[in-house]
N, C-alpha and C. Protein backbone atom coordinates (compact mmCIF):
# COMPACT_ATOMS: atom_id res chain seq x y z
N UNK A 1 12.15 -3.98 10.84
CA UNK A 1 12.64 -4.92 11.81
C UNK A 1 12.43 -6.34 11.31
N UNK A 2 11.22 -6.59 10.62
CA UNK A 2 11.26 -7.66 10.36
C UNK A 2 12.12 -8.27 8.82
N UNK A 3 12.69 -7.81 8.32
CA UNK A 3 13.43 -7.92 7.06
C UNK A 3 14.53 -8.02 8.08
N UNK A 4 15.33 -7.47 9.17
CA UNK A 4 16.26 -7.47 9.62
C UNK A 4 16.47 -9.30 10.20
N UNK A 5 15.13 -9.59 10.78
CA UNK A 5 14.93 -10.91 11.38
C UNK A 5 15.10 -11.87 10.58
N UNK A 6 14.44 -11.41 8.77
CA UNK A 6 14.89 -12.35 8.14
C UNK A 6 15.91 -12.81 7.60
N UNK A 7 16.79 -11.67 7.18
CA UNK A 7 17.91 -11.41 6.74
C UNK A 7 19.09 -12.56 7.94
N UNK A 8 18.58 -12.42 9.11
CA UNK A 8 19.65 -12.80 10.20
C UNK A 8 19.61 -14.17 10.24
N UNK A 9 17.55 -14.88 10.16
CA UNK A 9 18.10 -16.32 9.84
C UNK A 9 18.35 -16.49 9.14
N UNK A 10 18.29 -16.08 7.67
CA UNK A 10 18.70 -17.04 6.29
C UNK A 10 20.62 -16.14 6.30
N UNK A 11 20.91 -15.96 7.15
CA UNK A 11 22.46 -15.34 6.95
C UNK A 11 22.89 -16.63 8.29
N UNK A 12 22.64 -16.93 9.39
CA UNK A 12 22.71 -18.15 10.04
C UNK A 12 22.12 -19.50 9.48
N UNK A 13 22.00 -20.04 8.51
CA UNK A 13 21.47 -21.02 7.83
C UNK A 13 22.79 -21.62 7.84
N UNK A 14 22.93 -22.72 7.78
CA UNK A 14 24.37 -23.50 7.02
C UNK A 14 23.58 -23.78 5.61
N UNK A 15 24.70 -23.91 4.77
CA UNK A 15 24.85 -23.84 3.38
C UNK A 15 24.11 -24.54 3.01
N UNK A 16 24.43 -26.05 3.36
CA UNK A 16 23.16 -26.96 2.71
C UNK A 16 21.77 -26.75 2.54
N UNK A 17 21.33 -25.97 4.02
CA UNK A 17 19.86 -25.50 3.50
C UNK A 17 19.64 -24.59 2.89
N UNK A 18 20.89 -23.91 2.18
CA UNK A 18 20.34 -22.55 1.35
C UNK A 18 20.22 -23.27 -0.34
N UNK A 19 20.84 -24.34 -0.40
CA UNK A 19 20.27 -25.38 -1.72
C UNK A 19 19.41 -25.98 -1.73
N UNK A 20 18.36 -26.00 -0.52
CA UNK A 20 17.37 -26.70 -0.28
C UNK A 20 16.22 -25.94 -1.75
N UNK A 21 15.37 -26.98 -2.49
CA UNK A 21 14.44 -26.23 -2.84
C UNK A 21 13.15 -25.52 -2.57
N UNK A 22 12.82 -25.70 -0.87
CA UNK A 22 12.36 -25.57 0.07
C UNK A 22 12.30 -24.34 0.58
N UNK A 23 13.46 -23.49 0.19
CA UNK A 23 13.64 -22.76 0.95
C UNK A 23 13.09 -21.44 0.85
N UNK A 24 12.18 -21.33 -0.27
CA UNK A 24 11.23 -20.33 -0.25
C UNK A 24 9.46 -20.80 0.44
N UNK A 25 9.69 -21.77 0.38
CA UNK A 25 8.01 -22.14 0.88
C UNK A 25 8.28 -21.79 2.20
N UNK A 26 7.71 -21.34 2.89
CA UNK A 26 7.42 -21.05 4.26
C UNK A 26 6.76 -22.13 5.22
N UNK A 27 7.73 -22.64 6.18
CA UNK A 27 7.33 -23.72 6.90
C UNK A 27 5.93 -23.80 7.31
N UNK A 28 5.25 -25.06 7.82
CA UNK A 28 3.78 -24.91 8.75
C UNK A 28 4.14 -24.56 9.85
N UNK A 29 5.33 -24.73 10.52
CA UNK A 29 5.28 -23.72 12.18
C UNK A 29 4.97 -22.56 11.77
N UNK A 30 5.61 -21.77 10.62
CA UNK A 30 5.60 -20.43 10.29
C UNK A 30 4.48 -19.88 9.82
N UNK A 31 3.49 -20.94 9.26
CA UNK A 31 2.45 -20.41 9.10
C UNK A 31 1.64 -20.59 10.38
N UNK A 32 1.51 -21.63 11.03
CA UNK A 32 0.28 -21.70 12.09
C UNK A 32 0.65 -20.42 12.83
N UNK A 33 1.81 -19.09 12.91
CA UNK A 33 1.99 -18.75 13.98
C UNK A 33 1.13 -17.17 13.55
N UNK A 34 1.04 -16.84 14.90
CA UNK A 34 0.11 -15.51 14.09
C UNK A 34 1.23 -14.44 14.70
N UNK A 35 1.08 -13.09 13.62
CA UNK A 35 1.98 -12.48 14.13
C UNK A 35 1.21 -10.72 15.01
N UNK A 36 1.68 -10.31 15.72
CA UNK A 36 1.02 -9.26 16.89
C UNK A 36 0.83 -8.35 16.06
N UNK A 37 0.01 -7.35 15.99
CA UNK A 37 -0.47 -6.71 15.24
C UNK A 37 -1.12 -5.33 16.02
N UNK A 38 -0.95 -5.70 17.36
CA UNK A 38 -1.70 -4.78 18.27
C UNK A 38 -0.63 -3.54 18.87
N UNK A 39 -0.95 -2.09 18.49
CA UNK A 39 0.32 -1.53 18.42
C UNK A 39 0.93 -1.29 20.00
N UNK A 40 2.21 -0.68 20.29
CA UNK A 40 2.52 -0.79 21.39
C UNK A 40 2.49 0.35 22.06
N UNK A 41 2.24 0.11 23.37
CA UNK A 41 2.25 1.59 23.56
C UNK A 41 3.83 1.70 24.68
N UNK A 42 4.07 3.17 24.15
CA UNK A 42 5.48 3.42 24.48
C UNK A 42 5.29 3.94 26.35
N UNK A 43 5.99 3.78 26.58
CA UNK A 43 6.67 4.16 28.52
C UNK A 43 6.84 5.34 28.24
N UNK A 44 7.49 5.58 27.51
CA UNK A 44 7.72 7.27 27.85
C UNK A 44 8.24 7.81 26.23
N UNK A 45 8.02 9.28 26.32
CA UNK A 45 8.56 10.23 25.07
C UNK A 45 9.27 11.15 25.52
N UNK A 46 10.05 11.90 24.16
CA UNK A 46 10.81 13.00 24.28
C UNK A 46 9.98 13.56 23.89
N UNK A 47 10.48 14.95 24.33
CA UNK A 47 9.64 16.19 23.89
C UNK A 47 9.90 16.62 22.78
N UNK A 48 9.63 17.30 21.99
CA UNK A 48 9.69 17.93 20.97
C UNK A 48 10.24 19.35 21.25
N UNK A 49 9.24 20.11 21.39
CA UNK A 49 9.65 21.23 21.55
C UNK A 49 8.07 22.28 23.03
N UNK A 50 7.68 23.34 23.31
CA UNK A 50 7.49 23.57 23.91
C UNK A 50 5.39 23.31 24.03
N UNK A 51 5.15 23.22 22.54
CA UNK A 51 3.69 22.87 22.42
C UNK A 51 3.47 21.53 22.29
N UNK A 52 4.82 20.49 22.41
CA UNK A 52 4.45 18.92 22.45
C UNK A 52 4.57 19.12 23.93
N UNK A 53 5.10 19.54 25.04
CA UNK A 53 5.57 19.64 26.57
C UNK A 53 4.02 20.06 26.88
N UNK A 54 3.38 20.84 26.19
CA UNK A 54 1.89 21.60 26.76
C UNK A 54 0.87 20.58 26.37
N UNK A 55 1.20 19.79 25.27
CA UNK A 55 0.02 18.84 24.62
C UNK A 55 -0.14 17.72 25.61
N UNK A 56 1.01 17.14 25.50
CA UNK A 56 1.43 15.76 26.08
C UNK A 56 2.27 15.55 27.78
N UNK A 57 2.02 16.39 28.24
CA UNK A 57 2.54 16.97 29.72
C UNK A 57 1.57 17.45 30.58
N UNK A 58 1.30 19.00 30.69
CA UNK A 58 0.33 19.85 31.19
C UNK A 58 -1.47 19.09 30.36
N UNK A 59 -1.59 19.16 29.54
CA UNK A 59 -3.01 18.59 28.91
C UNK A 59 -2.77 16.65 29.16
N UNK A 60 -2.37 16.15 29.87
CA UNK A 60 -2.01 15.19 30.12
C UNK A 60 -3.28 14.27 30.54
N UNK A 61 -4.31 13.51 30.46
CA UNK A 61 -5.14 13.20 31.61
C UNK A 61 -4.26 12.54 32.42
N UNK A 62 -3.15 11.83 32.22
CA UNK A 62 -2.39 10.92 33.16
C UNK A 62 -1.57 11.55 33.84
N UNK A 63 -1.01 11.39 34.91
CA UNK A 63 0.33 11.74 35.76
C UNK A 63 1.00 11.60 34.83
N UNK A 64 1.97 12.39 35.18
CA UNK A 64 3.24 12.30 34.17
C UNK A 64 4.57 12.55 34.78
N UNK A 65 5.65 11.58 34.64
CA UNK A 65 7.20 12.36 35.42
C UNK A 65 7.76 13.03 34.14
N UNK A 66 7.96 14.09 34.60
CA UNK A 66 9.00 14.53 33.65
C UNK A 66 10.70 14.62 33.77
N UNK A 67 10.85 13.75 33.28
CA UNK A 67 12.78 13.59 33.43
C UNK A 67 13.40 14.51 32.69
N UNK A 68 14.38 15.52 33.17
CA UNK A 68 15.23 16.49 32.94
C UNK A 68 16.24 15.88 33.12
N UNK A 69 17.19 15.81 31.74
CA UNK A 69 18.41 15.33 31.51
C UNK A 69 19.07 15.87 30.83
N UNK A 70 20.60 15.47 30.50
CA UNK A 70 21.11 15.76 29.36
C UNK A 70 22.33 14.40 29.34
N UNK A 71 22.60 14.32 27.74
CA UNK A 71 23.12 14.07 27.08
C UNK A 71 25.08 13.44 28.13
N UNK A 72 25.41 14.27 28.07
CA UNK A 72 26.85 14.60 29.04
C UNK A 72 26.72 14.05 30.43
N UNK A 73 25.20 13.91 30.85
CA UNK A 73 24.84 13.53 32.01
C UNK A 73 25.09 11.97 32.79
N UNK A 74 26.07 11.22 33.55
CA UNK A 74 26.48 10.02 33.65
C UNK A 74 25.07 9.62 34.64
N UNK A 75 24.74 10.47 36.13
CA UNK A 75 23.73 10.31 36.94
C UNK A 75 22.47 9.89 35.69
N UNK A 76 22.26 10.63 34.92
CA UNK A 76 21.10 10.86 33.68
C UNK A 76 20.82 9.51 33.18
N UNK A 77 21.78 8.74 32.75
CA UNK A 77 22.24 7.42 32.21
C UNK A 77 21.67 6.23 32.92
N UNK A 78 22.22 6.62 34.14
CA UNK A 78 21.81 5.68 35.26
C UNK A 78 20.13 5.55 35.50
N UNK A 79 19.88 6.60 35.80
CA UNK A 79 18.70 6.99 36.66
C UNK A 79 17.31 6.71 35.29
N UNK A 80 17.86 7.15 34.30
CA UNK A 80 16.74 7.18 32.95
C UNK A 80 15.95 5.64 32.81
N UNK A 81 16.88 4.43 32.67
CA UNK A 81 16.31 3.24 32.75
C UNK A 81 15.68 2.86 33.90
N UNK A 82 16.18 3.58 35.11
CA UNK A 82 15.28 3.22 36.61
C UNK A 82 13.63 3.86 36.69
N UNK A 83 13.79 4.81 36.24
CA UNK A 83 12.57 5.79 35.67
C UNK A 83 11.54 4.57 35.07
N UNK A 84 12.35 4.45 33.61
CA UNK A 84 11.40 3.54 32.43
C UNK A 84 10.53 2.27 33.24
N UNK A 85 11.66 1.57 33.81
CA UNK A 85 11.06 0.34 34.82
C UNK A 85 10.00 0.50 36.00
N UNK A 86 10.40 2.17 36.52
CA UNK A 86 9.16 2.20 37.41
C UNK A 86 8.11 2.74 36.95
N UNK A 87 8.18 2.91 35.77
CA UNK A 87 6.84 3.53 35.02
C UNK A 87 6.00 2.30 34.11
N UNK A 88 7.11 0.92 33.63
CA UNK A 88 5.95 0.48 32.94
C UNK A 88 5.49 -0.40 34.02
N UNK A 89 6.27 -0.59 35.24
CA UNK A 89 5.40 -1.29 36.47
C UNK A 89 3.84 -0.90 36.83
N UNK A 90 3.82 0.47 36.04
CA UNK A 90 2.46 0.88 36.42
C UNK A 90 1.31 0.20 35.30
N UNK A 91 1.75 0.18 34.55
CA UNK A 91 1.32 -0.70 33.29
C UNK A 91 -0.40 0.43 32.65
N UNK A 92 0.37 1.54 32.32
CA UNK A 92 -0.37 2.65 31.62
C UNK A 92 -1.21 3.93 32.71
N UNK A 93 -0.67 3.52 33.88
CA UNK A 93 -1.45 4.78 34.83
C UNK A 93 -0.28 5.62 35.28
N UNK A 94 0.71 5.59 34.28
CA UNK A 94 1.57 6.83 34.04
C UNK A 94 1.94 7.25 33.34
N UNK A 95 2.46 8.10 32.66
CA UNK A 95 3.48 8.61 31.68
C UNK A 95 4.29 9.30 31.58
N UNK A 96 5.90 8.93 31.24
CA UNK A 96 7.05 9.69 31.44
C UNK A 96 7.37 10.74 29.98
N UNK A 97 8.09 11.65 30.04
CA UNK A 97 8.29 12.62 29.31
C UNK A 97 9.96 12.87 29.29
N UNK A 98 10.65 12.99 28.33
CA UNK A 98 12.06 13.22 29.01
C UNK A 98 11.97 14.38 28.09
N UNK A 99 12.75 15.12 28.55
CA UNK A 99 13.25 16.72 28.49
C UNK A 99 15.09 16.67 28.22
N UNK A 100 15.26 16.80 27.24
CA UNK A 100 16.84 17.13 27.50
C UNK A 100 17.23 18.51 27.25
N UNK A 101 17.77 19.13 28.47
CA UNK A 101 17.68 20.18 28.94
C UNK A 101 18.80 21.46 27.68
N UNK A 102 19.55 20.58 26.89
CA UNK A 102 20.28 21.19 26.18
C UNK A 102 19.28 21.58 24.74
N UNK A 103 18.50 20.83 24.79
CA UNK A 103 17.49 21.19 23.36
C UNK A 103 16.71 21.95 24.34
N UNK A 104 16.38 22.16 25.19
CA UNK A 104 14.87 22.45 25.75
C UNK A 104 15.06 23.41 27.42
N UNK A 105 15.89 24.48 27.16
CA UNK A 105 16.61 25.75 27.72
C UNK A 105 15.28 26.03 28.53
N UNK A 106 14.81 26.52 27.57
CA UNK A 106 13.06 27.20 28.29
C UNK A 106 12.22 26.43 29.27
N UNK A 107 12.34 25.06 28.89
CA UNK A 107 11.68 24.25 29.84
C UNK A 107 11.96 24.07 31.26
N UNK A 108 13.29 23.98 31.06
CA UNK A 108 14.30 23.74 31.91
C UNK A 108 14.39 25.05 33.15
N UNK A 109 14.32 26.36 32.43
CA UNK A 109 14.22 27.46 33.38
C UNK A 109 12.76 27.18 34.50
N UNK A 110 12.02 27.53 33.00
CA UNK A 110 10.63 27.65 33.44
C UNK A 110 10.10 26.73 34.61
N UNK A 111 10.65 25.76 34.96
CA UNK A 111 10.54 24.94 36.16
C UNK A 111 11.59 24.74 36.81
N UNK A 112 12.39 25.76 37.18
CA UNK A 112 13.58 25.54 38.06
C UNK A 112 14.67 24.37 38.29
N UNK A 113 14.81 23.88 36.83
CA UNK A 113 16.00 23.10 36.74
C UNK A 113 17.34 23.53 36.94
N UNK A 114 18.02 23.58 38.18
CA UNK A 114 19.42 23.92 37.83
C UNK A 114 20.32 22.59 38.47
N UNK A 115 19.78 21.20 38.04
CA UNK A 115 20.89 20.47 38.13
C UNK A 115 20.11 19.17 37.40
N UNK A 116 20.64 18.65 36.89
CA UNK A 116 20.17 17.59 36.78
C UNK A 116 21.01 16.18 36.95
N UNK A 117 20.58 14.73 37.22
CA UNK A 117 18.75 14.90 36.38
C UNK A 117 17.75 15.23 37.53
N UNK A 118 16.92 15.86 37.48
CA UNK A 118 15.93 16.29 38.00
C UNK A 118 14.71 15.65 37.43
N UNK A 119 13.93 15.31 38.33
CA UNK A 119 12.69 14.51 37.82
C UNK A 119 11.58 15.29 38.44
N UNK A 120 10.33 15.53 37.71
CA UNK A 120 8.87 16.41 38.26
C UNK A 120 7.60 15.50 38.49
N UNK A 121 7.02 14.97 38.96
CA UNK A 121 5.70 14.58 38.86
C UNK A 121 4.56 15.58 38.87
N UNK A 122 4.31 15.01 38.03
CA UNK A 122 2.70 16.72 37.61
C UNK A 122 1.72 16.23 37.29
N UNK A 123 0.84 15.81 37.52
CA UNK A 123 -0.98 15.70 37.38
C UNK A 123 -1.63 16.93 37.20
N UNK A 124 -2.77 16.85 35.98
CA UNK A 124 -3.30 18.07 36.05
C UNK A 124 -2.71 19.39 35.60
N UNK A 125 -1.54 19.34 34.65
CA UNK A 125 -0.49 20.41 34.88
C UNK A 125 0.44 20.66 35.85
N UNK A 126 -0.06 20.46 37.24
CA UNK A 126 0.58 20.79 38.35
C UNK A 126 1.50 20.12 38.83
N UNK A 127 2.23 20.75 39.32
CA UNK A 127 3.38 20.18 39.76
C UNK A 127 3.45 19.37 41.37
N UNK A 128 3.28 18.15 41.31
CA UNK A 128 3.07 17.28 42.93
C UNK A 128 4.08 17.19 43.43
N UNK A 129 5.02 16.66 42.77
CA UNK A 129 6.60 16.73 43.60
C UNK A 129 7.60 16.40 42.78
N UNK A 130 8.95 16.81 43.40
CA UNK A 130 9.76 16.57 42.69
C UNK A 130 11.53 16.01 43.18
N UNK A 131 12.09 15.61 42.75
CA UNK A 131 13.69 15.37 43.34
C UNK A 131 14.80 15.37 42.16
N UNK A 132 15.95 15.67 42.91
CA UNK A 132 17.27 15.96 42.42
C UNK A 132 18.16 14.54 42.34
N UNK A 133 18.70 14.15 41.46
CA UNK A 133 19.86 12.94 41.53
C UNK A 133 19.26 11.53 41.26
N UNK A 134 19.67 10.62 41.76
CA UNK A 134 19.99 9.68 41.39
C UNK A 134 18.77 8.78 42.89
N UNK A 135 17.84 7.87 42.47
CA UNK A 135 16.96 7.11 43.66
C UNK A 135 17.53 5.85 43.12
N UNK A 136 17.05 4.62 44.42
CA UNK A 136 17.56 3.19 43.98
C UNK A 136 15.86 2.77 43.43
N UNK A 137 15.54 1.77 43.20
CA UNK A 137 14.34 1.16 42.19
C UNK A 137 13.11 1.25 43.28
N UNK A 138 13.50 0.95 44.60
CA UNK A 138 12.78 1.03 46.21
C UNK A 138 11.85 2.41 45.70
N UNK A 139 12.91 3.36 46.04
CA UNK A 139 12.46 5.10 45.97
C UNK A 139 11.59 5.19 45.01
N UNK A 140 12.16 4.76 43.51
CA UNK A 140 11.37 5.27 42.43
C UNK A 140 10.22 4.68 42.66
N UNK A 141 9.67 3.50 42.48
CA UNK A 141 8.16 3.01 43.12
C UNK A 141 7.65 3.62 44.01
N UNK A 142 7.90 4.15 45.08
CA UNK A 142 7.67 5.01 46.41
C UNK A 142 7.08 6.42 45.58
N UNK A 143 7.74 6.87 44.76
CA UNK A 143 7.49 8.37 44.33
C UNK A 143 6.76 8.17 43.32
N UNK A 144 6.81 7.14 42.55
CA UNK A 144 5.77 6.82 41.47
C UNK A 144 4.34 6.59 42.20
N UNK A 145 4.43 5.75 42.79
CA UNK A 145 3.14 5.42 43.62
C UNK A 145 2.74 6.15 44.50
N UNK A 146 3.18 7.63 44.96
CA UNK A 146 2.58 9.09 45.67
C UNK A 146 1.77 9.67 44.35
N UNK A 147 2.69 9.88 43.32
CA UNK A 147 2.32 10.35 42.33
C UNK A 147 0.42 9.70 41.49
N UNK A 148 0.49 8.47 41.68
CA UNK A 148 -0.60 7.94 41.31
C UNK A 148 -1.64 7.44 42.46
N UNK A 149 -1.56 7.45 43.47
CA UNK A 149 -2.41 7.88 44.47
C UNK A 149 -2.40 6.05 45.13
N UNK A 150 -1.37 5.65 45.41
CA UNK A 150 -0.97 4.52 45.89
C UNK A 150 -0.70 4.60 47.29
C-alpha cells in the first residue's frame, strides 16, 4: 500500500518538480511525521472452512454475529456494511464472522439457514438470537447491544 501511495504522488507531481534535484531527499514534514505501526484489528472475518467457524466462532471468548450470506445475494450487500458499522461501534466487545453459504453448505444446514442473509448472535458457542433479512442501523445496535449485555 505504501509503494502504491508513493507511486500516486510522484505520478501527480507536475513536471517541473520531477527535475527538481530534491526530489529524492525526503522533505522535514516527511520526516518529523511518524508513521502507525500498531497493527489493526479487523471488524470482522470470513470463515475458512469448518475448524476456523469452531476456532474463531464457538471457542470465541467474545460474542460473535455470524452473517450468512452469499455472493448473488442483493439484501446480503446491503445489510453486510450495516453489520460492519454496528460492530465496530462496539469498538472490540464484538466480533463478526461472515459465512458465505455457497462455500460453507454444512454450516449453513447445521444452523438452520434456509434464507438468507440470516444473521446469529452466539456467546459461548450458543446461540442467543437470531433474524432473517434486512434491519435499518436503529435495529442493528438494538440486537448488537442484547447480544453484549447492553
Amino acid at each position: 500500500m505504501a509503494y502504491r501511495l508513493v507511486v500516486r504522488r510522484i505520478w501527480n507531481l507536475p513536471v517541473k518538480d520531477l527535475r527538481s534535484p530534491h526530489l529524492c531527499a525526503p522533505s522535514p514534514a516527511l520526516l518529523s511525521r511518524s508513521l502507525s505501526v500498531a497493527p489493526r484489528r479487523s471488524v470482522s472475518f470470513s470463515v475458512q472452512d469448518h475448524d476456523d467457524f469452531t476456532d474463531r466462532v464457538i471457542n470465541s471468548n467474545l460474542p460473535v454475529l455470524v452473517d450468512f450470506h452469499a455472493q448473488w445475494c442483493g439484501p446480503c450487500k446491503i445489510l453486510g456494511p450495516r453489520l460492519e458499522k454496528a460492530v465496530a461501534k462496539q469498538q472490540g466487545r464484538v466480533a463478526m464472522a461472515k459465512v458465505d453459504i455457497d462455500d460453507h453448505t454444512d454450516l449453513a444446514i447445521e444452523y438452520g439457514v434456509s434464507a438468507v442473509p440470516t444473521v446469529i448472535a452466539m456467546r459461548g458457542g450458543d446461540v442467543i438470537d437470531q433474524f432473517v433479512g434486512i434491519k435499518d442501523e436503529e435495529q442493528l445496535d438494538s440486537f448488537v447491544g442484547k447480544l453484549i449485555g447492553q
